[in-house]
C-alpha atoms as a PDB file:
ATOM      1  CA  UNK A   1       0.819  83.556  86.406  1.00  0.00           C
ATOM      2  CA  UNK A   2       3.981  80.986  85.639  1.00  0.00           C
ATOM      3  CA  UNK A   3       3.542  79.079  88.911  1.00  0.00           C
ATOM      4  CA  UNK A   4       0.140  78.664  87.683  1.00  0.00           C
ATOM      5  CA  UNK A   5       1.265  77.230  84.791  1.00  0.00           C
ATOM      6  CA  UNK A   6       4.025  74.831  86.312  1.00  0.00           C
ATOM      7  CA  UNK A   7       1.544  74.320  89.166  1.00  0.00           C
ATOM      8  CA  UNK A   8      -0.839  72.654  85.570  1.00  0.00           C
ATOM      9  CA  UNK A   9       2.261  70.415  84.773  1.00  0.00           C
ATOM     10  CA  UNK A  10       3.366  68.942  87.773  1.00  0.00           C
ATOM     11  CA  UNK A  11      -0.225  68.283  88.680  1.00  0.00           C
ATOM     12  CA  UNK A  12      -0.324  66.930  85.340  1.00  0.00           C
ATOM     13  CA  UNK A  13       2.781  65.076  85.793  1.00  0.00           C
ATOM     14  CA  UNK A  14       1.123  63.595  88.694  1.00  0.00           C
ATOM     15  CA  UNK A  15      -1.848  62.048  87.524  1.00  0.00           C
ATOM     16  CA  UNK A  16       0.158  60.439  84.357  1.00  0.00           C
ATOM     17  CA  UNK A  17       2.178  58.850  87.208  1.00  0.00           C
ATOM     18  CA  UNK A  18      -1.151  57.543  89.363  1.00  0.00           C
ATOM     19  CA  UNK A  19      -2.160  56.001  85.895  1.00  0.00           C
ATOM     20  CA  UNK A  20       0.890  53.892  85.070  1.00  0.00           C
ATOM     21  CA  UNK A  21       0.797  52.835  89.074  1.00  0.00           C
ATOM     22  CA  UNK A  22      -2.963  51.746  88.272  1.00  0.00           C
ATOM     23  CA  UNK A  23      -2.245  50.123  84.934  1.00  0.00           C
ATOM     24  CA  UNK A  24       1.035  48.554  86.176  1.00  0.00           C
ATOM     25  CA  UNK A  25      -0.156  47.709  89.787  1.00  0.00           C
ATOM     26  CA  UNK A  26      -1.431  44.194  88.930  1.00  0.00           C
ATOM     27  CA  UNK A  27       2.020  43.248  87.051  1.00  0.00           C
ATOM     28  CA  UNK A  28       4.149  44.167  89.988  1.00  0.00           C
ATOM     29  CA  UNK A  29       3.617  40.581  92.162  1.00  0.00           C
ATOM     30  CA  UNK A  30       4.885  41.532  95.390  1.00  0.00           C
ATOM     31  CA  UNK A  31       2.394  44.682  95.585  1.00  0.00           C
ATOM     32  CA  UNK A  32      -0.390  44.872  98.024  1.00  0.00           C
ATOM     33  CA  UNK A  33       1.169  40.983  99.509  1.00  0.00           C
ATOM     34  CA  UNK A  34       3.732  42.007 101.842  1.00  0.00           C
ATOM     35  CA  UNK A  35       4.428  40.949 105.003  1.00  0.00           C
ATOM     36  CA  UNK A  36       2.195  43.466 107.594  1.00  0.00           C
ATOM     37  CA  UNK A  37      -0.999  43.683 105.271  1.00  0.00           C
ATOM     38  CA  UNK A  38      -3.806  43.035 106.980  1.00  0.00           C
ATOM     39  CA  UNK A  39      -6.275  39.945 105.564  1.00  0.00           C
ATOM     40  CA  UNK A  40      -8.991  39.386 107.332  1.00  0.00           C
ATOM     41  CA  UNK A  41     -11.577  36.297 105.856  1.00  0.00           C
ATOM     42  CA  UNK A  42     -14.461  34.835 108.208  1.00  0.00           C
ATOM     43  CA  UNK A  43     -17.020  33.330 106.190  1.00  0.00           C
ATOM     44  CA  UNK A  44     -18.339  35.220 103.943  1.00  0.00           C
ATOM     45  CA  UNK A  45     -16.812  38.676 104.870  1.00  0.00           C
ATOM     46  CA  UNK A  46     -13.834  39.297 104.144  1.00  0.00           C
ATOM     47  CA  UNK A  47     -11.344  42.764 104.754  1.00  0.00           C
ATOM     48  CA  UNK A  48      -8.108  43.995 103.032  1.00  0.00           C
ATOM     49  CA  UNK A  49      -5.790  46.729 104.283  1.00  0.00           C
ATOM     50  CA  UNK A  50      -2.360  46.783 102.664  1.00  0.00           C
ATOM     51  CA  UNK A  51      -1.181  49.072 105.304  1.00  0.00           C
ATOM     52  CA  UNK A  52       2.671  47.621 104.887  1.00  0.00           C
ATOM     53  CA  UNK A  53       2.278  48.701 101.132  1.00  0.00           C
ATOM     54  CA  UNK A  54       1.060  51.406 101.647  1.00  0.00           C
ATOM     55  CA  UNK A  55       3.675  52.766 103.835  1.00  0.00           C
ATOM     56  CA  UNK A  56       6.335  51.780 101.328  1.00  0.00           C
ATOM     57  CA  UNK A  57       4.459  53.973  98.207  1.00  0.00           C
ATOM     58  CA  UNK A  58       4.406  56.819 100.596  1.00  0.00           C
ATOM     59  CA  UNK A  59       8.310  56.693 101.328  1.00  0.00           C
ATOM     60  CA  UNK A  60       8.856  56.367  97.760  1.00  0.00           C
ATOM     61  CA  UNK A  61       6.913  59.418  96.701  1.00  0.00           C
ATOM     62  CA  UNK A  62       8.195  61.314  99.511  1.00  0.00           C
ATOM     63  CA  UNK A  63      11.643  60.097  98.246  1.00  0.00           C
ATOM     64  CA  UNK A  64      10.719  61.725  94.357  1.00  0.00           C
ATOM     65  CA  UNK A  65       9.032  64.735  95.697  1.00  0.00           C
ATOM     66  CA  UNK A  66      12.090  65.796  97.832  1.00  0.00           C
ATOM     67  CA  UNK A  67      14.549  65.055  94.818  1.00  0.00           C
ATOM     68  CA  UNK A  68      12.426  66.852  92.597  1.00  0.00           C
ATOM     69  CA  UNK A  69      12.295  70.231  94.988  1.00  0.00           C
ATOM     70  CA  UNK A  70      16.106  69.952  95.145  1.00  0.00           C
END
């Protein structure tokens, strides 16, 4: 039953972390405009892939979750 329980925190850890990201996300200029996001804008259509940002917030929370298992 206590990995249960620290299983709870970190989860909740976790989704206090997405939060900030989401309330924070529009402050941080450079995010979601690098260079290797994909715009796409033809009339009235347009797509948005921030693949290049994307990337980078996955090595960072790869980065946090290995430090963290350490």
């Amino acid at each position: 039953m206590p990995e249960f329980g620290r299983t709870l925190i970190i989860l909740g850890i976790a989704i206090i972390a997405v939060g900030v990201l989401f309330t924070l996300g529009g402050k941080i200029p450079w995010l979601g405009h690098l260079p290797g996001d994909i715009y796409v804008q033809r009339g009235r259509f347009s797509f948005y892939f921030p693949i290049t940002t994307c990337i980078v917030i996955s090595i960072l929370i790869s980065l946090v979750l290995y430090l963290f298992r350490r």
